[in-house]
N, C-alpha and C. Protein backbone atom coordinates (compact mmCIF):
# COMPACT_ATOMS: atom_id res chain seq x y z
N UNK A 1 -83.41 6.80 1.37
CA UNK A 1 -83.63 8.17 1.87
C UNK A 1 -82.35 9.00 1.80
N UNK A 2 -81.41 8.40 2.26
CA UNK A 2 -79.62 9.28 2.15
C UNK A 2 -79.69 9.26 0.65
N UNK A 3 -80.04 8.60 -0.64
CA UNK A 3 -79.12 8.29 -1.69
C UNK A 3 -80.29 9.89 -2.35
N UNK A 4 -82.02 10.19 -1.39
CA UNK A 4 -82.74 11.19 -2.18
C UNK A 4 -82.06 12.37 -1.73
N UNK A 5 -81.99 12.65 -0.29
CA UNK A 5 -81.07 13.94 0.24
C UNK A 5 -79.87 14.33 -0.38
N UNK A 6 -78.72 12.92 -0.80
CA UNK A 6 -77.49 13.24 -1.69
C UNK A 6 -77.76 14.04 -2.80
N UNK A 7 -79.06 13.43 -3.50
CA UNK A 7 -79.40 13.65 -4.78
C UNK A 7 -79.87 15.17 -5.03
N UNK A 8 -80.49 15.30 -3.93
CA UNK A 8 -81.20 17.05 -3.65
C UNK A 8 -80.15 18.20 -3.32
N UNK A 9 -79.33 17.75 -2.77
CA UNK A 9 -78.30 18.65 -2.30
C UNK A 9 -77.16 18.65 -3.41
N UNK A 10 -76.88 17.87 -4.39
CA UNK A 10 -76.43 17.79 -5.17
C UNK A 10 -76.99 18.55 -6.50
N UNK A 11 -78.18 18.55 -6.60
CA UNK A 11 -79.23 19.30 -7.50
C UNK A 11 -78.76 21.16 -7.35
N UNK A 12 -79.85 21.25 -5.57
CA UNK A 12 -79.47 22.74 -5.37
C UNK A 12 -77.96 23.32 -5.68
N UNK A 13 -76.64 22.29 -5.36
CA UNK A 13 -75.42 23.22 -5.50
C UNK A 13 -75.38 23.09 -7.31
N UNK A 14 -75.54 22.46 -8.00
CA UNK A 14 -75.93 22.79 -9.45
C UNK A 14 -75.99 23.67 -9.87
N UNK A 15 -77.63 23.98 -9.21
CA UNK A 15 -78.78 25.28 -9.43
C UNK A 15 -77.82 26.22 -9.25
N UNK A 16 -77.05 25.77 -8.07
CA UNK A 16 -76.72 27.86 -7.19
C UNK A 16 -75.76 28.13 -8.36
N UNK A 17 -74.53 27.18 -8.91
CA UNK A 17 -73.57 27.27 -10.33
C UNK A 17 -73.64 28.00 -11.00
N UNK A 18 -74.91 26.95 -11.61
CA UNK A 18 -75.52 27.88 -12.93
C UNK A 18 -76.11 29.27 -12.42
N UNK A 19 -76.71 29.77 -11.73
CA UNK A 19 -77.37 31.44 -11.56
C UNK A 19 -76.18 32.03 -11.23
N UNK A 20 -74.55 31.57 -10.60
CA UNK A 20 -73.53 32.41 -10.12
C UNK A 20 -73.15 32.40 -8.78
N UNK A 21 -73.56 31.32 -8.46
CA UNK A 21 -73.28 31.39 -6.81
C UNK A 21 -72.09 30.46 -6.91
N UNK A 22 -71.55 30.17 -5.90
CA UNK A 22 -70.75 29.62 -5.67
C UNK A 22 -70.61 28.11 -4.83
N UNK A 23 -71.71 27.56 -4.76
CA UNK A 23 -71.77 26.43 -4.04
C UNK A 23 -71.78 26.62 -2.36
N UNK A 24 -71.51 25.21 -1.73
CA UNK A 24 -71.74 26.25 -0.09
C UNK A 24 -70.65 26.28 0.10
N UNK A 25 -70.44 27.30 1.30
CA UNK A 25 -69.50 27.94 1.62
C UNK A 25 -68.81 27.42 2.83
N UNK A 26 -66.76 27.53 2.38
CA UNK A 26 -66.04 27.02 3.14
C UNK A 26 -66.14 27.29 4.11
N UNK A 27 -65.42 27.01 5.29
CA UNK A 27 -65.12 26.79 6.77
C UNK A 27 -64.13 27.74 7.08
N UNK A 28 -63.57 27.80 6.17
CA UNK A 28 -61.50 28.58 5.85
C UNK A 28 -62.06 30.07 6.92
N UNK A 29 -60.94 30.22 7.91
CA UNK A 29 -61.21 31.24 8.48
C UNK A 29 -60.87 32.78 7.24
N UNK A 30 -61.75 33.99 8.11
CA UNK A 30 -61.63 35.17 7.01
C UNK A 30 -60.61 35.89 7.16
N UNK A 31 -60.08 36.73 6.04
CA UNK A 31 -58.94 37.11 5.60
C UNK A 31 -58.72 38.28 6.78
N UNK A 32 -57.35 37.90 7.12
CA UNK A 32 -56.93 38.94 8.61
C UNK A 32 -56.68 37.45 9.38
N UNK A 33 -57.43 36.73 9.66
CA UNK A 33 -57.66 36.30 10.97
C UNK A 33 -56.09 35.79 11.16
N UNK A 34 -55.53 35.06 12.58
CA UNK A 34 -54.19 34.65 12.38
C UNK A 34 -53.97 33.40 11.45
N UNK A 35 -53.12 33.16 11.03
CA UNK A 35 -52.62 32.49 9.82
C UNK A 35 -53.15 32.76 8.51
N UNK A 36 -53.93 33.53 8.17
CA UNK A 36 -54.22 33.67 7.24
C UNK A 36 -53.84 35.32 6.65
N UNK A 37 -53.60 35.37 5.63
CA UNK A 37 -53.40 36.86 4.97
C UNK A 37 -53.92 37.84 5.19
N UNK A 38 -53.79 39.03 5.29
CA UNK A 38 -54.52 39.86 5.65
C UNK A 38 -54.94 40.98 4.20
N UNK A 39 -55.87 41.57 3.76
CA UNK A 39 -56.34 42.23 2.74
C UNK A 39 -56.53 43.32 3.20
N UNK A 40 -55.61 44.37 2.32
CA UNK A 40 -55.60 45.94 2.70
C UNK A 40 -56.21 46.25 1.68
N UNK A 41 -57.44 47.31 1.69
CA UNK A 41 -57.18 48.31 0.46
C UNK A 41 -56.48 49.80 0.55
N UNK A 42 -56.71 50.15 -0.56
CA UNK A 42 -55.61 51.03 -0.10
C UNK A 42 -56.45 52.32 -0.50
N UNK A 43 -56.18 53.39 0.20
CA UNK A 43 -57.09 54.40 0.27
C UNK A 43 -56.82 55.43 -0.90
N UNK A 44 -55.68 55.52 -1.57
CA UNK A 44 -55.70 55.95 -3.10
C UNK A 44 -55.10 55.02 -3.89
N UNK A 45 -55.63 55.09 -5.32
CA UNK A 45 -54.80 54.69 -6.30
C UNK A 45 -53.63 54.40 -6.90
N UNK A 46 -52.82 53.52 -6.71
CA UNK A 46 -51.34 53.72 -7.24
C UNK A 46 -51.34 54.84 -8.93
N UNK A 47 -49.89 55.47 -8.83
CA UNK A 47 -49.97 56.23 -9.82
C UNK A 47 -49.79 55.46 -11.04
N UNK A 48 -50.27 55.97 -12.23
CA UNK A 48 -49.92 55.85 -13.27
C UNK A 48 -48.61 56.24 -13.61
N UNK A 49 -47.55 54.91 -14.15
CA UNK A 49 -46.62 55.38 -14.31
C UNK A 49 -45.74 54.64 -15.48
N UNK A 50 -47.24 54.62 -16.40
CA UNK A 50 -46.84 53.74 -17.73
C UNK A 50 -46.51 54.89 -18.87
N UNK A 51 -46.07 56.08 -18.59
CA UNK A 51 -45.91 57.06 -19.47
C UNK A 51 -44.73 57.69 -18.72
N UNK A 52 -44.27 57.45 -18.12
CA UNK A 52 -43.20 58.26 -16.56
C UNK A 52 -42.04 57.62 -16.79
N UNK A 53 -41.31 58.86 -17.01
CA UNK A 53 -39.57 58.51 -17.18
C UNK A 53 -38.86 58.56 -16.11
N UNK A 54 -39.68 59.36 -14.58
CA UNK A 54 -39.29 59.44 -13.41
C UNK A 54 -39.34 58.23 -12.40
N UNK A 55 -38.63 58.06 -11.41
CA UNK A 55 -38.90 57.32 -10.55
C UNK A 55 -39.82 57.78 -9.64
N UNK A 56 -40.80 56.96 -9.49
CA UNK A 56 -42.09 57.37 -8.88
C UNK A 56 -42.02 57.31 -7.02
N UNK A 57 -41.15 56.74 -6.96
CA UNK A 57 -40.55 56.42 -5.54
C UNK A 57 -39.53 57.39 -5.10
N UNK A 58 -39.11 58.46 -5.77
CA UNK A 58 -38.11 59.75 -5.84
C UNK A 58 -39.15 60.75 -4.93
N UNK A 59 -38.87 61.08 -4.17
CA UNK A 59 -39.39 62.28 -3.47
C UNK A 59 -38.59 63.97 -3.58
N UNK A 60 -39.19 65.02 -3.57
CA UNK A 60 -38.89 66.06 -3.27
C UNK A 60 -38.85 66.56 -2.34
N UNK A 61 -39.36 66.30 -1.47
CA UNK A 61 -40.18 66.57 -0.37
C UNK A 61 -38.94 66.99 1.14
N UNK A 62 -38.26 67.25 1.43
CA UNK A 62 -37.05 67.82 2.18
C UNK A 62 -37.83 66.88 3.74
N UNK A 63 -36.48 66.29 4.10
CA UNK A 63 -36.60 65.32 5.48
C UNK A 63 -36.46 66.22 6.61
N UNK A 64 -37.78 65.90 7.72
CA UNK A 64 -37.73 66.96 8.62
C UNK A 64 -37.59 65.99 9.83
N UNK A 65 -36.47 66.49 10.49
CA UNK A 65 -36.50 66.22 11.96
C UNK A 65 -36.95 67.13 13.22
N UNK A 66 -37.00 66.59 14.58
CA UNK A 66 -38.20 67.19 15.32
C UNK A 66 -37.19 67.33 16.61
N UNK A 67 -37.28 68.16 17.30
CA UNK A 67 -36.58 68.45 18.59
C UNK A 67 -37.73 68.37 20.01
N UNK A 68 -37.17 67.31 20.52
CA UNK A 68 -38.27 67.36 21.83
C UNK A 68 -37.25 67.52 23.05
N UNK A 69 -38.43 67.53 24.40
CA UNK A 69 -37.72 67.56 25.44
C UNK A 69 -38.59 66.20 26.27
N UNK A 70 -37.67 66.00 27.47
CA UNK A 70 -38.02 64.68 27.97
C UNK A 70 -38.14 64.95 29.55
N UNK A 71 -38.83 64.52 30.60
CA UNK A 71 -38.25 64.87 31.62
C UNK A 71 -37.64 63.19 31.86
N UNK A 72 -36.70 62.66 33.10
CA UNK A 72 -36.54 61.83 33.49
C UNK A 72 -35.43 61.84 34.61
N UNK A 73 -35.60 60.86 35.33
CA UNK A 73 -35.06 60.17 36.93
C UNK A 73 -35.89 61.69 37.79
N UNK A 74 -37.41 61.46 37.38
CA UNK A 74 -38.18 61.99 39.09
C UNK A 74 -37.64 61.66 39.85
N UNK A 75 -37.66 62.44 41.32
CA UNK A 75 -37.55 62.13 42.38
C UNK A 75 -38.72 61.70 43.06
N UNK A 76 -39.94 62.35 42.53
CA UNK A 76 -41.37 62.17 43.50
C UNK A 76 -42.00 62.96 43.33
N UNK A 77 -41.50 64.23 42.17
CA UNK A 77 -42.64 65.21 41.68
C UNK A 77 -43.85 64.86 41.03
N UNK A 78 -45.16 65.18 41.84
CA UNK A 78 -46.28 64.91 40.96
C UNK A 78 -46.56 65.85 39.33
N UNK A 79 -45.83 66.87 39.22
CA UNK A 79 -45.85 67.71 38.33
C UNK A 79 -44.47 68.63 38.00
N UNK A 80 -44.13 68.86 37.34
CA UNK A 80 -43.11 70.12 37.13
C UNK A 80 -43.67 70.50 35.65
N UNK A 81 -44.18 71.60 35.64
CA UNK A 81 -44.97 72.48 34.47
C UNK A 81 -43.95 73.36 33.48
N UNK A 82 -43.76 73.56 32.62
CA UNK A 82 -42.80 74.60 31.90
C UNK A 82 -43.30 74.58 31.05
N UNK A 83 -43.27 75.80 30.37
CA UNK A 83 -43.53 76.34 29.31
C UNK A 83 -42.03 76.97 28.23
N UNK A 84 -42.09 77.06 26.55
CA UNK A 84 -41.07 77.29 26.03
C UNK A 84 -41.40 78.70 26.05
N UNK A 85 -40.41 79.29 25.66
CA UNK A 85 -40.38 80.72 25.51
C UNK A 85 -39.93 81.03 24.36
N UNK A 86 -38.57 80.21 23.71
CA UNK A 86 -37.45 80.48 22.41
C UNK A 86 -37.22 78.90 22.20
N UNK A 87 -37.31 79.03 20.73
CA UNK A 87 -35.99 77.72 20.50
C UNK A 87 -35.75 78.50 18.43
N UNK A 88 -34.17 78.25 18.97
CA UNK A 88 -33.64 78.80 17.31
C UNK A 88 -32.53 77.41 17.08
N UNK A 89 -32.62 77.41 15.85
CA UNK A 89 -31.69 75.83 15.31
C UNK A 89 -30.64 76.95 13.92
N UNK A 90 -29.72 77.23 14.03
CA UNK A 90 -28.61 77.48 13.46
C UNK A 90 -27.54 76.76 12.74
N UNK A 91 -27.15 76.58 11.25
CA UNK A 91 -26.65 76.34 10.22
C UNK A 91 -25.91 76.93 9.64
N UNK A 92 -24.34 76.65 10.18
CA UNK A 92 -23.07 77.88 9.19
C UNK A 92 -23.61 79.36 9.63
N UNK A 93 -24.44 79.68 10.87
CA UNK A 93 -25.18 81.26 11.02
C UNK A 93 -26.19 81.18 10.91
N UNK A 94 -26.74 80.32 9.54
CA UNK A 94 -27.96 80.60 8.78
C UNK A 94 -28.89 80.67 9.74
N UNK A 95 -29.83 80.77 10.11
CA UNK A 95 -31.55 80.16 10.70
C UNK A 95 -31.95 78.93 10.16
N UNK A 96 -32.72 78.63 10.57
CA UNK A 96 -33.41 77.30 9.77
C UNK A 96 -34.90 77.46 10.29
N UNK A 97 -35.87 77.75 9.24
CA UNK A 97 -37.03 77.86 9.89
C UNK A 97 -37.47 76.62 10.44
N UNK A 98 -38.22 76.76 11.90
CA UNK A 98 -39.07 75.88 12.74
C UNK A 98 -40.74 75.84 12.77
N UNK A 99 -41.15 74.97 12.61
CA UNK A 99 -42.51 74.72 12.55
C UNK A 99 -42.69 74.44 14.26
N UNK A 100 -43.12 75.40 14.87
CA UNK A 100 -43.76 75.37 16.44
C UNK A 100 -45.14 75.20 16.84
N UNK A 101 -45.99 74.74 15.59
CA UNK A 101 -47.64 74.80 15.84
C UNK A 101 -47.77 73.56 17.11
N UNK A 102 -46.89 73.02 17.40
CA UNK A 102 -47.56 71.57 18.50
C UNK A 102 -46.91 71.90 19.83
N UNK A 103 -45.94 73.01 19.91
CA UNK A 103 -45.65 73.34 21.34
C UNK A 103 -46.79 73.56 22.07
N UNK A 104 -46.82 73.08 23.15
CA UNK A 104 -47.92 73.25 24.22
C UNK A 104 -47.06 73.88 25.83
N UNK A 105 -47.99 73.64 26.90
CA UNK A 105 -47.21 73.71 28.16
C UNK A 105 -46.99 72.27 28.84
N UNK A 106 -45.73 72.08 28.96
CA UNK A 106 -45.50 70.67 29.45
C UNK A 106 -45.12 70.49 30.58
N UNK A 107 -45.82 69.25 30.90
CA UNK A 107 -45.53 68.58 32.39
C UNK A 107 -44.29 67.07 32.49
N UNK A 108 -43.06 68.04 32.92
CA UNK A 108 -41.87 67.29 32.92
C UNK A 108 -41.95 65.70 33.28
N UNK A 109 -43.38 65.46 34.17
CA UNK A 109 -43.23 64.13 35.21
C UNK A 109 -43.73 63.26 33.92
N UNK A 110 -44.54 63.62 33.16
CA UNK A 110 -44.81 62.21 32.29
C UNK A 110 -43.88 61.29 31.63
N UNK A 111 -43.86 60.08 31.78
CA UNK A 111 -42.72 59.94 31.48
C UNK A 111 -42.38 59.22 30.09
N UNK A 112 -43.60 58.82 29.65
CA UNK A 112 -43.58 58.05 28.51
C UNK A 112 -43.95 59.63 27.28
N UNK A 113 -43.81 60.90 27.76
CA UNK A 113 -44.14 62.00 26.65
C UNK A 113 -43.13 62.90 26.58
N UNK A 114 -42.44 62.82 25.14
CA UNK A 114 -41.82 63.70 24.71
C UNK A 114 -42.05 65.07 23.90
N UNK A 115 -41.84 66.07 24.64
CA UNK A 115 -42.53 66.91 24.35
C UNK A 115 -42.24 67.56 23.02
N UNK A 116 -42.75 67.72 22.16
CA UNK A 116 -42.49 68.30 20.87
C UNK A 116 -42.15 69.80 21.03
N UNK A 117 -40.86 70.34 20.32
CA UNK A 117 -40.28 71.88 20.53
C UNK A 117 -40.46 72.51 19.31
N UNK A 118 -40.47 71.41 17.93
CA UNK A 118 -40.79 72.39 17.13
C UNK A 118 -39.79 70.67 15.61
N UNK A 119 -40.19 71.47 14.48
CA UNK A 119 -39.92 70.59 13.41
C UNK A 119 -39.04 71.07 12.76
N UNK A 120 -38.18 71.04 11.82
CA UNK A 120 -37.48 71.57 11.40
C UNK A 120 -37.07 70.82 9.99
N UNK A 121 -36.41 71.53 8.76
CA UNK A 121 -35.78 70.81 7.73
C UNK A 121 -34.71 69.85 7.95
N UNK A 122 -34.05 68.79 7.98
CA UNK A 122 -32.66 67.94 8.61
C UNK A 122 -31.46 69.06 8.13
N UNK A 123 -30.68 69.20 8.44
CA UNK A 123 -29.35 70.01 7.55
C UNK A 123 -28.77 69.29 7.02
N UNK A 124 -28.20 69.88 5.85
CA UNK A 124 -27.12 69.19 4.84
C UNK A 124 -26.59 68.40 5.68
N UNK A 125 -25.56 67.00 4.54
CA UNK A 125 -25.19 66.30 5.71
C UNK A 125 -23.63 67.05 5.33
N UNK A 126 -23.30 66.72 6.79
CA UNK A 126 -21.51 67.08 6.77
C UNK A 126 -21.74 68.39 7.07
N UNK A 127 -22.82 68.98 7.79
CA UNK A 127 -22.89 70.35 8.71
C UNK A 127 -23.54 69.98 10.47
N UNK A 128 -23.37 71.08 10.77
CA UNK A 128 -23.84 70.80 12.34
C UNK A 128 -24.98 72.23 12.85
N UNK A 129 -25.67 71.37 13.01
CA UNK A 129 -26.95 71.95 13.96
C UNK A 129 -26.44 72.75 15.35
N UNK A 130 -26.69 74.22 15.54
CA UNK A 130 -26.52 74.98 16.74
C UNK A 130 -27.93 74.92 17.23
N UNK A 131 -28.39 74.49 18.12
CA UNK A 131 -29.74 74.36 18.62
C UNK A 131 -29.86 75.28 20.13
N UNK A 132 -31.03 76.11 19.98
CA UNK A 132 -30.50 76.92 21.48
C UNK A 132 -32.20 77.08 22.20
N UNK A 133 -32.31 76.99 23.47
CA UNK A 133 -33.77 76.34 23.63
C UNK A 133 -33.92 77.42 24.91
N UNK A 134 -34.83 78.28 25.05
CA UNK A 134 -35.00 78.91 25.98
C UNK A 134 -35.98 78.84 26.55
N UNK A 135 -36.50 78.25 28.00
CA UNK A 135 -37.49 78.03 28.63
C UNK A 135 -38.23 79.55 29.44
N UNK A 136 -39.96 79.46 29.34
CA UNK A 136 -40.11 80.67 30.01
C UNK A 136 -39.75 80.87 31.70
N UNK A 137 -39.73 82.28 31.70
CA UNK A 137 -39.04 82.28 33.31
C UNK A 137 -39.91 81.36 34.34
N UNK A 138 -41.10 81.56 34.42
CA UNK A 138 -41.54 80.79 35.65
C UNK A 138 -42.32 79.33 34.92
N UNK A 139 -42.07 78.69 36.08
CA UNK A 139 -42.22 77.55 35.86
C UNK A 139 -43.32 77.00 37.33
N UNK A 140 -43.35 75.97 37.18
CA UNK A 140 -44.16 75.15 38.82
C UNK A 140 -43.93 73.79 39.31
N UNK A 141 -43.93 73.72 40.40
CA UNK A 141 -44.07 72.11 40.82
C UNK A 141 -44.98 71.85 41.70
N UNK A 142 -45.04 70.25 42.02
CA UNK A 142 -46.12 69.93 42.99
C UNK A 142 -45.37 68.70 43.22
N UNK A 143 -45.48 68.19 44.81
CA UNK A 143 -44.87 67.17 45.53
C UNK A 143 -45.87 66.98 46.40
N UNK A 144 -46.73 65.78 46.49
CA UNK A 144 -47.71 65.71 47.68
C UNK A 144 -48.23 66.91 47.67
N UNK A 145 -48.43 66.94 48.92
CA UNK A 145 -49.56 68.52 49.86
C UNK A 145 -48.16 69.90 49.41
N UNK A 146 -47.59 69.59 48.66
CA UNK A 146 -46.67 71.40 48.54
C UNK A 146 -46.93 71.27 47.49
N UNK A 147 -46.62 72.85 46.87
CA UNK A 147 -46.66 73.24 45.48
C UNK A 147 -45.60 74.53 45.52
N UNK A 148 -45.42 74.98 44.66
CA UNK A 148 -44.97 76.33 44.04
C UNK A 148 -44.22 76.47 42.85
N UNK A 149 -43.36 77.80 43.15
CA UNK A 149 -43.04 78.42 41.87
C UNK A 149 -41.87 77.93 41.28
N UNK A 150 -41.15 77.61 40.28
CA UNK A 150 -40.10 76.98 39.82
C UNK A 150 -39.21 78.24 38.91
N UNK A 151 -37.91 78.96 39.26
CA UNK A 151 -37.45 79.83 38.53
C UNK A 151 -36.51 79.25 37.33
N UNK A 152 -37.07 79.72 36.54
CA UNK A 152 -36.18 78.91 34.89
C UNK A 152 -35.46 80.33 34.37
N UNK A 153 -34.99 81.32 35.34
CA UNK A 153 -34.01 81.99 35.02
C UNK A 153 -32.47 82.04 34.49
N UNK A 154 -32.39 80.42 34.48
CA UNK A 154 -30.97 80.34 34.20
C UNK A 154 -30.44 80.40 32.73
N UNK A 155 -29.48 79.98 32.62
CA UNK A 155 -29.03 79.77 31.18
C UNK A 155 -29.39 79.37 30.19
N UNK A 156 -29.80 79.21 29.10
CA UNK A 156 -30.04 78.46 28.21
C UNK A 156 -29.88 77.15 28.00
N UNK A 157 -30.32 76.15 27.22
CA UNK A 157 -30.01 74.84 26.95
C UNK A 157 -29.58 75.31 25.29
N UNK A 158 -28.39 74.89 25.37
CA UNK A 158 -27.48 74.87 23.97
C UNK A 158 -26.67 73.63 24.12
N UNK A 159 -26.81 73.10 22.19
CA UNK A 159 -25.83 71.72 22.06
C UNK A 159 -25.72 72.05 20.83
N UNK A 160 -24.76 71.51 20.21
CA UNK A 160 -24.63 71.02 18.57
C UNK A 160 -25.19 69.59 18.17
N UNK A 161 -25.70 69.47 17.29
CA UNK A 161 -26.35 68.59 16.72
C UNK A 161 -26.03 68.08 15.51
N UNK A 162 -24.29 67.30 15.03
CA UNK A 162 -24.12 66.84 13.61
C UNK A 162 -25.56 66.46 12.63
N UNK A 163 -25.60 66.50 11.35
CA UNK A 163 -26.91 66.24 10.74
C UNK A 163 -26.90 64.46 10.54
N UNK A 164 -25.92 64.23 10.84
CA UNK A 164 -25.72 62.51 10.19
C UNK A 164 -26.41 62.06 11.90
N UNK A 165 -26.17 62.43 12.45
CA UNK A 165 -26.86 62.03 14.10
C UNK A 165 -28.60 62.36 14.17
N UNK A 166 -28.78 63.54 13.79
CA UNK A 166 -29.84 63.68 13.45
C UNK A 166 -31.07 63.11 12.55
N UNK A 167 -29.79 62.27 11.40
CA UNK A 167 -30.86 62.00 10.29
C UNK A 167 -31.12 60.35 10.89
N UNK A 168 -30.44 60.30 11.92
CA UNK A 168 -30.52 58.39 12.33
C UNK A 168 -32.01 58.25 12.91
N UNK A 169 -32.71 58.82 13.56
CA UNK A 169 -34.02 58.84 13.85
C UNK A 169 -34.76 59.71 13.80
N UNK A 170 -34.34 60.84 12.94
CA UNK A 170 -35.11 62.21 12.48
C UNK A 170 -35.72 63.08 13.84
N UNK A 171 -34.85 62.63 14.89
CA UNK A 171 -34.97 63.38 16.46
C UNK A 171 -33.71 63.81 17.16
N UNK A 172 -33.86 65.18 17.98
CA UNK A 172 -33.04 64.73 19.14
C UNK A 172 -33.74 65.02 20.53
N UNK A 173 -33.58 63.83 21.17
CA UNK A 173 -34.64 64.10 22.45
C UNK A 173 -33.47 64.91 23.48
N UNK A 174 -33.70 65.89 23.89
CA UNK A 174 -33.25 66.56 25.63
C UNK A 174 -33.72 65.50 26.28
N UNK A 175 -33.11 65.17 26.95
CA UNK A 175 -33.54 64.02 28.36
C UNK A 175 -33.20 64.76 29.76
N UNK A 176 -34.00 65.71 30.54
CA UNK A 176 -33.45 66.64 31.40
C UNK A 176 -34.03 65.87 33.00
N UNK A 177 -32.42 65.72 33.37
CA UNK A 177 -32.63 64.96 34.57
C UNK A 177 -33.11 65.29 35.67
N UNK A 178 -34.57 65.21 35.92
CA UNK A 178 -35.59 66.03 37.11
C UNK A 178 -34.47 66.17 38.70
N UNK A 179 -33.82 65.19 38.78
CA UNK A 179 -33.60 64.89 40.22
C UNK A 179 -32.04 65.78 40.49
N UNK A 180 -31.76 66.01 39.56
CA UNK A 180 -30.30 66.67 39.39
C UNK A 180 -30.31 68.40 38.90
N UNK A 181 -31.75 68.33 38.30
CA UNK A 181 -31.68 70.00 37.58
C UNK A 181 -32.86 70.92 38.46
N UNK A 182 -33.77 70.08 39.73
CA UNK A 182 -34.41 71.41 40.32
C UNK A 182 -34.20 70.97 41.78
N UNK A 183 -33.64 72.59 42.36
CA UNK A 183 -32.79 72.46 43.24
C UNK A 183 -34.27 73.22 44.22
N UNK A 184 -34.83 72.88 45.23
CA UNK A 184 -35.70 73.51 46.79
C UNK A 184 -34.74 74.45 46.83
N UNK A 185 -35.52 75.56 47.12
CA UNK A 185 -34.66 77.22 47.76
C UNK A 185 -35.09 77.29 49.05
N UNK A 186 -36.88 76.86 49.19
CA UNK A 186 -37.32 76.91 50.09
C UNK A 186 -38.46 75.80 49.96
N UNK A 187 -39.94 76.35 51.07
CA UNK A 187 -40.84 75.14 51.33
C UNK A 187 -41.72 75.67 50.12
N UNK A 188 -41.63 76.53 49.54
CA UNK A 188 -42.09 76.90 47.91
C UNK A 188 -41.61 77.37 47.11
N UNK A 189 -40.43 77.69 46.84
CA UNK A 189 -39.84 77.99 45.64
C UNK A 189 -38.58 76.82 45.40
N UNK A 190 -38.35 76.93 43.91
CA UNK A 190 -37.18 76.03 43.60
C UNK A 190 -36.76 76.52 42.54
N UNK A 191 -35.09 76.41 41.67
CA UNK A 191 -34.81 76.48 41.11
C UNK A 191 -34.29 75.48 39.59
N UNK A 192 -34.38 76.08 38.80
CA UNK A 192 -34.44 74.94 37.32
C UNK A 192 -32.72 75.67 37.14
N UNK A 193 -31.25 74.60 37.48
CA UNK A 193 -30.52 74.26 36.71
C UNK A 193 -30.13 72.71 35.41
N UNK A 194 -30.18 73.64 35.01
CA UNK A 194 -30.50 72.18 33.90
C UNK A 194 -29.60 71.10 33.73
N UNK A 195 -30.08 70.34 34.21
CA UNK A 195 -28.70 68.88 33.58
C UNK A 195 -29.12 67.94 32.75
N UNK A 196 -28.72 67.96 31.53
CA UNK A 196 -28.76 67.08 30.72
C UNK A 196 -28.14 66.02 29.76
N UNK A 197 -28.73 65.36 28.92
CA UNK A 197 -28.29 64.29 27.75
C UNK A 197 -29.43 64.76 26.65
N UNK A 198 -28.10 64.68 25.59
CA UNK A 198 -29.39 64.85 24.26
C UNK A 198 -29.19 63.19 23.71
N UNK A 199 -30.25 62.78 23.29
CA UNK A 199 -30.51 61.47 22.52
C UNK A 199 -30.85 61.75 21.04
N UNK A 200 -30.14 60.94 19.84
CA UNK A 200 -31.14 60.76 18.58
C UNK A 200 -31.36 59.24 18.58
């Protein structure tokens, strides 16, 4: 009886051969799983570059770095709200145009979100970035059961920014220290002096 079942099962994987099958099928875990390889496709075509005198890996494309702001060391604010008003990035005088489509209104307390100020081209290297960031005048907070108005009347946030610092992580984060830069005037108003660290 085992030597007719050998014989039958031996027959069908034959059969499956010859029509194109493949016999039965391994055990081998599927491609991805851990230890085993993983299979990407890839969502376009590599280029043709059997006629190409160029390096296909050469870009044109100008490296853009991004200027954010950060809040950090809360004291216990559930919120501090600001909004931008200005930010200009300066080169030898020049301007440098900024891409601002992702500015939003930001809430200083998050702490894992850096807020995006705007994008910019990197500058030549062996020049320095004048970066000058102007927040709108009113601002807000919230602490427990209080709230109010936050005045961002003060000075500007200005730094220089070498481009070789810049091009190390194509950022420079403001890191503006909550607990040191808004000062209680009263049981609802407060003031925004700014203290900071820039990071790339």
């Amino acid at each position: 009886m085992t030597r007719t079942l050998e014989s039958g099962l031996l027959l069908l994987s034959l059969a499956a051969i010859a029509c194109g099958g493949t016999g039965p099928k391994s055990n081998a875990a599927p491609p991805g799983a851990p230890g085993q390889p993983a299979i990407e496709s890839p969502t376009t075509p590599p280029p043709d570059v059997s006629n190409s005198t160029t390096d296909p890996t050469a870009s044109t494309e100008p490296q853009l770095a991004s200027l954010r702001l950060l809040g950090v060391a809360n004291p216990g604010f559930d919120a501090v709200v600001l909004d931008l008003a200005e930010v200009s990035i300066e080169v030898d005088g020049a301007p440098l145009a900024i891409d601002l489509s992702r500015v939003t209104t930001m809430d200083l307390t998050r702490a894992d979100q850096a807020w995006d100020l705007g994008t910019f081209a990197l500058p030549p290297p062996g020049t320095v970035a004048h970066v000058r960031i102007v927040l709108d005048d009113v601002g807000a907070w919230e602490e427990g059961a209080e709230a109010g108005a936050l005045d961002v009347c003060g000075l500007p946030i200005e730094f220089d920014a070498p481009a070789e610092w810049l091009a190390l992580r194509g950022h420079a984060v403001v890191h503006l220290d909550l607990s040191r830069s808004i000062l209680k005037v009263d049981a609802q108003d407060a003031i925004l002096l700014p203290q900071l660290q820039v990071r790339y």
